[in-house]
Protein backbone atom coordinates (compact mmCIF):
# COMPACT_ATOMS: atom_id res chain seq x y z
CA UNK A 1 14.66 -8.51 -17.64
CA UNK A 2 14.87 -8.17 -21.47
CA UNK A 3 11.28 -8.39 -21.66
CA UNK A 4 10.74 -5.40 -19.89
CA UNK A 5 10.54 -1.95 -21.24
CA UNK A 6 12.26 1.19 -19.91
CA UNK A 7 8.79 2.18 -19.69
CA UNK A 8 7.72 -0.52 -17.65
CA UNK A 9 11.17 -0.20 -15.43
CA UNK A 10 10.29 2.90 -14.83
CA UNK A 11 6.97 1.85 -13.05
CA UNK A 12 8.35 -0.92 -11.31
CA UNK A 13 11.19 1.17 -9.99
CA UNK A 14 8.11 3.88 -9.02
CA UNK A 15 6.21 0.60 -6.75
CA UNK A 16 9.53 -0.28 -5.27
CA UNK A 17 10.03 3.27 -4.28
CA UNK A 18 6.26 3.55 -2.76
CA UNK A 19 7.57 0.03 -0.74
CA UNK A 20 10.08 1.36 0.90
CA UNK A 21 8.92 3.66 3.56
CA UNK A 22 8.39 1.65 6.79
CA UNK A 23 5.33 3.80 7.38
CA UNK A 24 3.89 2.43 4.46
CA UNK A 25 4.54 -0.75 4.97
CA UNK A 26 2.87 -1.02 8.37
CA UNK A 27 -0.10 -0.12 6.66
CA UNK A 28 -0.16 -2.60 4.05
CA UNK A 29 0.34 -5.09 6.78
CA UNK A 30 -2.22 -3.78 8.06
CA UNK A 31 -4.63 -4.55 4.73
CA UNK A 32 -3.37 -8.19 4.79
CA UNK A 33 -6.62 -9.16 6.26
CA UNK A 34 -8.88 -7.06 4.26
CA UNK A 35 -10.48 -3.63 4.00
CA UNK A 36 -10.23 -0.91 6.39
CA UNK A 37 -11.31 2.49 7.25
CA UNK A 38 -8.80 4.95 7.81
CA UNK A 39 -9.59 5.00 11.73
CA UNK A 40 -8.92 1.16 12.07
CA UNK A 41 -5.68 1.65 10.20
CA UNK A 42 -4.44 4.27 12.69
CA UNK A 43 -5.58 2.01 15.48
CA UNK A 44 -3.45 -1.16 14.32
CA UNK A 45 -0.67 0.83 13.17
CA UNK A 46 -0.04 3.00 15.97
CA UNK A 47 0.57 6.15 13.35
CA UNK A 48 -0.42 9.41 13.76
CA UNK A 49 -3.92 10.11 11.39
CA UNK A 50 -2.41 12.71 9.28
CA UNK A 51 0.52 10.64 8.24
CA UNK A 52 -1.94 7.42 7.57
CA UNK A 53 -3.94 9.82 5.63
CA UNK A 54 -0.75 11.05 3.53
CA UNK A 55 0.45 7.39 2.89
CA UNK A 56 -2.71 5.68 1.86
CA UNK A 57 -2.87 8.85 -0.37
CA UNK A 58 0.50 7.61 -1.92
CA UNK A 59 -0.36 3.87 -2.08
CA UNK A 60 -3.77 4.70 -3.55
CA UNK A 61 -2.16 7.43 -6.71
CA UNK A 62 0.40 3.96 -7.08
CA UNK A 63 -1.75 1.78 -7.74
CA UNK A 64 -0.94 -0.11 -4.62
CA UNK A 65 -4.44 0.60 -3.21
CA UNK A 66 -7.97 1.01 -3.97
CA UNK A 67 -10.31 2.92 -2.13
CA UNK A 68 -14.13 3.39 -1.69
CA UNK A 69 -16.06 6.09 0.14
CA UNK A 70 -19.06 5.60 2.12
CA UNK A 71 -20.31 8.54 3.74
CA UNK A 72 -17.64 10.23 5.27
CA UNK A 73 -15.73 7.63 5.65
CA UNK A 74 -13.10 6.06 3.12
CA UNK A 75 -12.27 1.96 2.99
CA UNK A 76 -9.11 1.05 2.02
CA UNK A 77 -7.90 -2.39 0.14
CA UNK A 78 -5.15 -3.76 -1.67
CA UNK A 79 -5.84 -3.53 -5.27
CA UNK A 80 -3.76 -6.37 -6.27
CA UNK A 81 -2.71 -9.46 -3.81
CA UNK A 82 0.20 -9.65 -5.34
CA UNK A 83 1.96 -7.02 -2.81
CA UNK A 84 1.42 -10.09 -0.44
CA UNK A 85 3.26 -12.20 -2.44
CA UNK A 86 6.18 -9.64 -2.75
CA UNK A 87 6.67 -8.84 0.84
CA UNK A 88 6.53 -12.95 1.67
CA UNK A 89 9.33 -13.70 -0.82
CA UNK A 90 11.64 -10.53 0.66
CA UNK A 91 11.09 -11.12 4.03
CA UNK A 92 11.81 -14.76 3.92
CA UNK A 93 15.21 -14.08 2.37
């Protein structure tokens, strides 16, 4: 990890930390497929809306997310695939 700077640690250590609520995860699951409005989200996850609303709040301020609004409604995506790629290599283990 030489190549990495404390800097860049830092935000690594920051995703990591956004990964590890369950809540979260279950959400992101959820994404897999493709975008979503919050409703659908609630639906397949089986959360409560205000606590969907609070963690796609924290996945979208990390980076983890990306979100666009039509309306009154807001569509959620991953912002980078690579999330995918992460949670295949862990869970496999």
């Amino acid at each position: 990890m030489e190549k990495f700077t404390d800097e860049d640690l830092k935000q690594l250590a920051n995703k990591f930390k956004i990964l590890s609520e369950p809540s979260r995860l279950k959400i992101l699951r959820s994404l897999f497929d493709g975008e979503k409005c919050v409703s659908e989200i609630v639906n397949e996850t089986k959360l409560l809306q205000a606590n969907v609303s609070k963690q796609l709040g924290m996945l979208h301020n990390g980076g983890i997310l990306k979100c666009r609004q039509i309306g009154l409604q807001r569509f959620y995506s991953l912002a980078d695939d690579t999330v995918i790629q992460i949670c295949d290599i862990l869970c496999k283990q």
